[in-house]
N, C-alpha and C. Protein backbone atom coordinates (compact mmCIF):
# COMPACT_ATOMS: atom_id res chain seq x y z
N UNK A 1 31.18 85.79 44.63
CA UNK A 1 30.78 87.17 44.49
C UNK A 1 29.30 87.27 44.87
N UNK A 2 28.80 87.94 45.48
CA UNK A 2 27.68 88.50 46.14
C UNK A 2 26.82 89.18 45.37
N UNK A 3 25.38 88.69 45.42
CA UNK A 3 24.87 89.55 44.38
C UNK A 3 24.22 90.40 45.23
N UNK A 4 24.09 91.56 44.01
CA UNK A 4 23.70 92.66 45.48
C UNK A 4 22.01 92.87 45.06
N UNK A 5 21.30 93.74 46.25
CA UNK A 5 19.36 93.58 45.91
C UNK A 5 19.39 94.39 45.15
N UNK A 6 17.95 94.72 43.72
CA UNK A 6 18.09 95.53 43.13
C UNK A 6 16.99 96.59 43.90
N UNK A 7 16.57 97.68 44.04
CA UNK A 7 15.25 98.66 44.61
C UNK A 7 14.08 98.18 44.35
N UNK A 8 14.08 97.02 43.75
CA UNK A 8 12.60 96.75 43.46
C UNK A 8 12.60 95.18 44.41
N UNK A 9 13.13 94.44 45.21
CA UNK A 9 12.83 93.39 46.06
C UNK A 9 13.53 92.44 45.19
N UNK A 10 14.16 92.22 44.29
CA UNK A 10 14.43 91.10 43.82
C UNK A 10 16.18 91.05 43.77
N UNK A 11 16.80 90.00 43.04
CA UNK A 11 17.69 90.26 43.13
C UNK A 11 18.73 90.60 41.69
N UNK A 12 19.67 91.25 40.87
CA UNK A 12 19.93 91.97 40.42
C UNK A 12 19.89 90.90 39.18
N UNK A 13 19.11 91.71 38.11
CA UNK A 13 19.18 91.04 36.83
C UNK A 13 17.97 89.98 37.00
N UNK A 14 17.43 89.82 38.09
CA UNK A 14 16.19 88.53 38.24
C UNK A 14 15.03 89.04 38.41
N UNK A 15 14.38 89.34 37.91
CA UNK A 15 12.89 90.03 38.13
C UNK A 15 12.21 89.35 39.21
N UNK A 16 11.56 90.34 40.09
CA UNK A 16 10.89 90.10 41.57
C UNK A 16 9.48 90.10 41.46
N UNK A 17 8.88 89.04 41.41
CA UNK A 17 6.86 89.22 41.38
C UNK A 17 6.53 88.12 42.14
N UNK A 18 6.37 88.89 43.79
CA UNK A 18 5.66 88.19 44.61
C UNK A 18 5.34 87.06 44.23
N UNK A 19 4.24 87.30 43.60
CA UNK A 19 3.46 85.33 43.79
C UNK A 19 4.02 84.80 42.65
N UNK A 20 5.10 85.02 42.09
CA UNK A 20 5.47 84.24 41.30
C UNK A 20 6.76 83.37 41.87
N UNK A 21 7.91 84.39 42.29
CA UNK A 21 8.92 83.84 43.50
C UNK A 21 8.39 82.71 44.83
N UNK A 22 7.15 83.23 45.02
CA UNK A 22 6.67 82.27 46.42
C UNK A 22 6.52 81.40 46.06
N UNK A 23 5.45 81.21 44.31
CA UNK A 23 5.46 80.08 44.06
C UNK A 23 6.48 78.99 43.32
N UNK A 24 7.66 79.52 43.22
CA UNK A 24 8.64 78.82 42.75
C UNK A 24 9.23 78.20 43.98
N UNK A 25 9.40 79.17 44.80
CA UNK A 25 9.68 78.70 46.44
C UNK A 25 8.91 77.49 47.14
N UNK A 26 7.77 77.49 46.97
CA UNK A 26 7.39 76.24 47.12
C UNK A 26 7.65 75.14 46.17
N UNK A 27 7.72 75.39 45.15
CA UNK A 27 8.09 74.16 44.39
C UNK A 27 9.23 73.69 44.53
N UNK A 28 10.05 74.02 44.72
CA UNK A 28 11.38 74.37 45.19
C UNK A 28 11.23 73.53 46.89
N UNK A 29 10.74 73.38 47.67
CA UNK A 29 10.73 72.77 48.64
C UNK A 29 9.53 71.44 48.09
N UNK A 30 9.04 71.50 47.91
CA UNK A 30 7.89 70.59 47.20
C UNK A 30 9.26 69.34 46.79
N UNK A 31 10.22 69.84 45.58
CA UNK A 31 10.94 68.85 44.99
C UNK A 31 12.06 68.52 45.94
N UNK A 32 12.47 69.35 47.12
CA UNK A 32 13.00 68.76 47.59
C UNK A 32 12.90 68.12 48.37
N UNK A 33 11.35 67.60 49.21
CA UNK A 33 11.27 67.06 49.87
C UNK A 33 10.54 64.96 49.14
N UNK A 34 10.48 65.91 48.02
CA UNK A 34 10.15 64.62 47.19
C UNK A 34 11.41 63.83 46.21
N UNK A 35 12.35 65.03 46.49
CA UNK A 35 13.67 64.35 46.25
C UNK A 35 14.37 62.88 47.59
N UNK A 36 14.50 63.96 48.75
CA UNK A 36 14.37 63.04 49.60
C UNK A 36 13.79 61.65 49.75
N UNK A 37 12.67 61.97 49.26
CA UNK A 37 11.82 60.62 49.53
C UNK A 37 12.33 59.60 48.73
N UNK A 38 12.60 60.16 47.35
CA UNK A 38 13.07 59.10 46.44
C UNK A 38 14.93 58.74 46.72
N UNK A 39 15.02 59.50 47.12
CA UNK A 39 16.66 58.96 47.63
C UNK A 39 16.53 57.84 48.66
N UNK A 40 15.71 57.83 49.62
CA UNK A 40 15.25 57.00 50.66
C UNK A 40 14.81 55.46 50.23
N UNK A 41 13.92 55.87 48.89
CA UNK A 41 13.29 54.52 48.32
C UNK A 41 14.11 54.04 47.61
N UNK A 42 15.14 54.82 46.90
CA UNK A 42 16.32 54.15 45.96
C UNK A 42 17.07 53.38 46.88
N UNK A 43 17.25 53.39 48.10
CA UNK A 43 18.20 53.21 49.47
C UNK A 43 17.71 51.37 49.28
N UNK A 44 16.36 51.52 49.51
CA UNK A 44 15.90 50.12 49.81
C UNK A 44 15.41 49.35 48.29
N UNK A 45 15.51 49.89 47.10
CA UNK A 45 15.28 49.08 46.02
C UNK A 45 16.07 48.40 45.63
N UNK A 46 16.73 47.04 45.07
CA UNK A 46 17.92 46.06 44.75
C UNK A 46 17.30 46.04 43.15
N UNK A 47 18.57 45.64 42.88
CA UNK A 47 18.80 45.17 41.72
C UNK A 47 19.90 44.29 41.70
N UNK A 48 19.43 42.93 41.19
CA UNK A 48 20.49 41.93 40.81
C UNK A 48 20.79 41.54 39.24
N UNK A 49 22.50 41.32 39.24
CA UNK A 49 22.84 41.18 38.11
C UNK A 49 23.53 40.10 38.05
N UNK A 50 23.40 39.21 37.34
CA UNK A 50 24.27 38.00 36.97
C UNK A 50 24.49 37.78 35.38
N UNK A 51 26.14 37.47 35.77
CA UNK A 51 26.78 37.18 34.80
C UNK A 51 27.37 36.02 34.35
N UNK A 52 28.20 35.71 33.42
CA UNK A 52 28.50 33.92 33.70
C UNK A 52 27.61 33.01 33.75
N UNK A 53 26.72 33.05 32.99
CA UNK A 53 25.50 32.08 32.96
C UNK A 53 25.38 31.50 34.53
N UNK A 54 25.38 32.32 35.39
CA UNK A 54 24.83 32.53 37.00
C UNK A 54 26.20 32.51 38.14
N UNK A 55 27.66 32.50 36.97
CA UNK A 55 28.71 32.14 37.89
C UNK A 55 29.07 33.31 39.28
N UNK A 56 28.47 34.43 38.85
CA UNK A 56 28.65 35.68 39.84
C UNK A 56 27.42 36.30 39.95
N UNK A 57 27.08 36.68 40.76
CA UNK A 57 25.49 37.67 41.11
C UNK A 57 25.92 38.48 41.69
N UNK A 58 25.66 39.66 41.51
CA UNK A 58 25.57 41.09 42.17
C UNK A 58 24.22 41.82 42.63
N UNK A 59 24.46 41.87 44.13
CA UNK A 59 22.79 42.50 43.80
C UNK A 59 23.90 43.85 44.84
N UNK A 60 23.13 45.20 44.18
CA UNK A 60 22.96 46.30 44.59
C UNK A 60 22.06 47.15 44.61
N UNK A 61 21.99 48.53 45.39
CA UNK A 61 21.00 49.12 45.78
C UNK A 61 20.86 50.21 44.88
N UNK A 62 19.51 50.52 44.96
CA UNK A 62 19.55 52.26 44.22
C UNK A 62 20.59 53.51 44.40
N UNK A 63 21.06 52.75 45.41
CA UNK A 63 21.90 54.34 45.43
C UNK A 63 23.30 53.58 45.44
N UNK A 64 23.90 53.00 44.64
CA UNK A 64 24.82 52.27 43.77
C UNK A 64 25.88 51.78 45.01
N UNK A 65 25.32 50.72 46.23
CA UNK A 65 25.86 50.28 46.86
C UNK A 65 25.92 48.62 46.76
N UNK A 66 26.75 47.97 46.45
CA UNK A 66 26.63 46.78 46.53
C UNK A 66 26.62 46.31 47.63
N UNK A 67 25.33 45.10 47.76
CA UNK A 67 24.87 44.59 48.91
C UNK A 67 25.23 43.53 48.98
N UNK A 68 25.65 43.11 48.15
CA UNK A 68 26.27 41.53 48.28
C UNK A 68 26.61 40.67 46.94
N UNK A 69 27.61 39.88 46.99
CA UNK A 69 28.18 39.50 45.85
C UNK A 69 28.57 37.61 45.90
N UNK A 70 27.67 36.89 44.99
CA UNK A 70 27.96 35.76 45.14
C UNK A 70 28.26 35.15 44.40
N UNK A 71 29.19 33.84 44.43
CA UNK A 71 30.21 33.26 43.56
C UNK A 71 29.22 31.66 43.28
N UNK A 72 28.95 31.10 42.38
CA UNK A 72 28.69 29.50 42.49
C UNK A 72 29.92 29.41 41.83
N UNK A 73 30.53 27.95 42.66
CA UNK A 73 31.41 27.45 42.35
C UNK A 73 31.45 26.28 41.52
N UNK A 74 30.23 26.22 41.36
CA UNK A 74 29.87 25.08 40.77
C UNK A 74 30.02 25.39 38.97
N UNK A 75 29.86 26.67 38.94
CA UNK A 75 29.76 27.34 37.17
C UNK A 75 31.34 27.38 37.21
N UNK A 76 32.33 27.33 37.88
CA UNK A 76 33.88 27.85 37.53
C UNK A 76 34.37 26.19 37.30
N UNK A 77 35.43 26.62 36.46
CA UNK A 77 36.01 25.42 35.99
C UNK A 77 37.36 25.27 36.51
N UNK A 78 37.46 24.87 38.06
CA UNK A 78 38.51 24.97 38.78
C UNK A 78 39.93 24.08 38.12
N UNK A 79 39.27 23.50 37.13
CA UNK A 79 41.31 22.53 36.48
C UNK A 79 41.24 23.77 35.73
N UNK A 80 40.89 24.66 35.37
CA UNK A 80 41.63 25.78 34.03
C UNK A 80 42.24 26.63 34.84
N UNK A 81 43.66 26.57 33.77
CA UNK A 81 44.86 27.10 34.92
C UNK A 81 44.19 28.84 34.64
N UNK A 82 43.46 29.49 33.94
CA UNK A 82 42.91 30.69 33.97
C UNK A 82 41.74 31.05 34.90
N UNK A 83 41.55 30.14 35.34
CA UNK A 83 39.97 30.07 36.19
C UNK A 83 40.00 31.22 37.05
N UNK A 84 40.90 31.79 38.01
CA UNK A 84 41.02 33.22 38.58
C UNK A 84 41.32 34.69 37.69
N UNK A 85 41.48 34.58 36.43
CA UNK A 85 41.13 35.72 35.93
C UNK A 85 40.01 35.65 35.04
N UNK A 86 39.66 34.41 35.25
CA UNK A 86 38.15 34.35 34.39
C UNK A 86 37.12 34.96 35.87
N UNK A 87 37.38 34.41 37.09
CA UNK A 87 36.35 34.90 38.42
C UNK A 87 36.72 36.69 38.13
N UNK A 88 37.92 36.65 38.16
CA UNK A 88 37.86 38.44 38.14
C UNK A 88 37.62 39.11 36.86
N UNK A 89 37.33 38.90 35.63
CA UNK A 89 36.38 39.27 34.67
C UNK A 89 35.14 39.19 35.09
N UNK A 90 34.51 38.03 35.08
CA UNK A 90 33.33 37.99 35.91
C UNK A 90 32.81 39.35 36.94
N UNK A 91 33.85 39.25 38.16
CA UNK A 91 33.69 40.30 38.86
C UNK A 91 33.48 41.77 38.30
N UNK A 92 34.23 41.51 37.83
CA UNK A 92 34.31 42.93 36.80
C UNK A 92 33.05 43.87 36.22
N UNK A 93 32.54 42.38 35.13
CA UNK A 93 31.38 42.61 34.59
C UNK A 93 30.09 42.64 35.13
N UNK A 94 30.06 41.74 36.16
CA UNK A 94 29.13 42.24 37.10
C UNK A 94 29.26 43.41 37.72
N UNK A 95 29.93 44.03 38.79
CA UNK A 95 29.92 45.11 39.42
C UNK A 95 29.67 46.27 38.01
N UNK A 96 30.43 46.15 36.87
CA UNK A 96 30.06 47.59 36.33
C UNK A 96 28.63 47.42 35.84
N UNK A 97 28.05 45.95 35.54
CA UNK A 97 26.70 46.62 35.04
C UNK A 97 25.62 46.53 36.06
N UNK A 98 26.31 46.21 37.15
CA UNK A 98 24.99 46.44 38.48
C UNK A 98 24.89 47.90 38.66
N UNK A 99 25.90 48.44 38.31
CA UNK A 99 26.31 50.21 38.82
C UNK A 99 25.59 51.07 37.77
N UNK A 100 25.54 50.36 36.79
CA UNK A 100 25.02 51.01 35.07
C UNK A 100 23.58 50.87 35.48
N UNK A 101 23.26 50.14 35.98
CA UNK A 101 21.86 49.70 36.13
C UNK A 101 21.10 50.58 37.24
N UNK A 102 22.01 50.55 38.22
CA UNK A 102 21.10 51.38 39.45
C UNK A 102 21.42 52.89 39.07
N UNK A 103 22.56 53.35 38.24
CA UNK A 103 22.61 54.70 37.93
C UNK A 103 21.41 54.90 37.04
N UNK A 104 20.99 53.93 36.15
CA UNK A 104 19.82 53.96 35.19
C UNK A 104 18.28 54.57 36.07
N UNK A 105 18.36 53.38 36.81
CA UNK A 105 17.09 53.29 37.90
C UNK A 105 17.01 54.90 38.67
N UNK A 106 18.16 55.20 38.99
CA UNK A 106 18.10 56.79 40.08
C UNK A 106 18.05 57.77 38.85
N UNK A 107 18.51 57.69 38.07
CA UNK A 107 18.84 58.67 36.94
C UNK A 107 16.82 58.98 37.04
N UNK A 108 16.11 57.62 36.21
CA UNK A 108 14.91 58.07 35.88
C UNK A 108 13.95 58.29 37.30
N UNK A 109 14.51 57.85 38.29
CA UNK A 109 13.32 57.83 39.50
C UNK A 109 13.54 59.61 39.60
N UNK A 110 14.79 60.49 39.56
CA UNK A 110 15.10 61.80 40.12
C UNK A 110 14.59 62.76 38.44
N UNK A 111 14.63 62.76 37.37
CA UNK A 111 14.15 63.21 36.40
C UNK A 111 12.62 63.30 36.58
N UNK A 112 12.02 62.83 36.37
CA UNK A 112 10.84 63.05 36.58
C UNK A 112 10.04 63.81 37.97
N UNK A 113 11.06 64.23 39.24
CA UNK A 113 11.29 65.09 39.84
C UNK A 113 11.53 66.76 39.52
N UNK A 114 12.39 66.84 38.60
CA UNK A 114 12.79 67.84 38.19
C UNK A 114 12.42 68.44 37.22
N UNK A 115 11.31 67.86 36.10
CA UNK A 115 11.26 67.63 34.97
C UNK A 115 10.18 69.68 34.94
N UNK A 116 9.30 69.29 36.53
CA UNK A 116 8.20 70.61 36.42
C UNK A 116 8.77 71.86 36.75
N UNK A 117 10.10 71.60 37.44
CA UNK A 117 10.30 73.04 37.57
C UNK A 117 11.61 73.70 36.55
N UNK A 118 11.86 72.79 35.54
CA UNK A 118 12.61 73.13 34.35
C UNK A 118 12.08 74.31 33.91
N UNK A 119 10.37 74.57 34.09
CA UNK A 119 9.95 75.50 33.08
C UNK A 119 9.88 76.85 34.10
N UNK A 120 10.15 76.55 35.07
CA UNK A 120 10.04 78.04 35.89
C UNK A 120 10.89 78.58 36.26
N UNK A 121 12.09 77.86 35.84
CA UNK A 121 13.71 78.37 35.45
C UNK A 121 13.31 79.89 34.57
N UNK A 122 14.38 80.96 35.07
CA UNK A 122 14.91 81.73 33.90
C UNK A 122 15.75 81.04 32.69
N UNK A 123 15.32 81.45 31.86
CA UNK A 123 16.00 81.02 30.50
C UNK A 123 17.64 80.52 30.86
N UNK A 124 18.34 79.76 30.41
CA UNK A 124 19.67 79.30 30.45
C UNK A 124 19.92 78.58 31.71
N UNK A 125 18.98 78.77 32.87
CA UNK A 125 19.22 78.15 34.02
C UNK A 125 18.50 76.58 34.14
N UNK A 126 18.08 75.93 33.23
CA UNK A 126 17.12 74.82 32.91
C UNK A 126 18.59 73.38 32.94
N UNK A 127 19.69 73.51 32.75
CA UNK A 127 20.37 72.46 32.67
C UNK A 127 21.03 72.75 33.91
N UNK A 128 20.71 73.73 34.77
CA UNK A 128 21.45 72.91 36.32
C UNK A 128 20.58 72.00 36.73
N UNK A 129 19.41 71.75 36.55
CA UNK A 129 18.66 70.19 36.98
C UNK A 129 19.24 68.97 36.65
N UNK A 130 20.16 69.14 35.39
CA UNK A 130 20.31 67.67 34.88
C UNK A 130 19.70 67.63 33.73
């Protein structure tokens, strides 16, 4: 549904004051170009996780891509007839807390982004940031 203009420049129910809109407008491009940036740097930051007292390593990126995943074979106890659902626990537990971790890392790198223009929200509109 379309909101329609009200006679005074703004738009209906949102109060219109020049330098106050412009300057939200810039902030508003301000965060998003500093959003960008930090999406870019999350791209190239790693985080590694090992589990199994070193039997699996996970390292992934800020933006919750795993970059690579390595096994020592030397930590697995290849005569235990369980030894392949012990590697895929392992797996397991690594991948979810490499993912917990870089969601941690982006969570706080993008909050503190958003954190200044919470207050130049109209009232009730402050939790579409996050």
């Amino acid at each position: 549904m379309a909101r329609r203009r009200s006679g005074k420049g703004g738009l209906q129910g949102i109060p219109s004051g020049g330098t106050n809109q412009a300057a939200l407008l810039r902030q508003i491009q301000k965060m998003q170009e500093e959003m960008q940036a930090a999406q870019e740097a999350l791209a190239e930051e790693q985080l590694t996780v090992s589990v199994g007292g070193g039997a699996v390593t996970v390292v992934i990126n800020g933006q919750q891509e795993v970059q690579s995943i390595t096994i020592d074979k030397d930590a697995l106890d290849l005569d235990d007839e369980e030894w392949a659902a012990d590697l895929q626990d392992l797996l397991l537990a690594a991948v979810n807390q490499a993912i917990e971790q870089s969601k941690a890392l982006a969570e706080e790198r993008m909050s503190g982004l958003t954190g200044g223009l919470q207050s130049m929200l109209p009232p009730g509109m402050g939790g579409l940031l996050g």
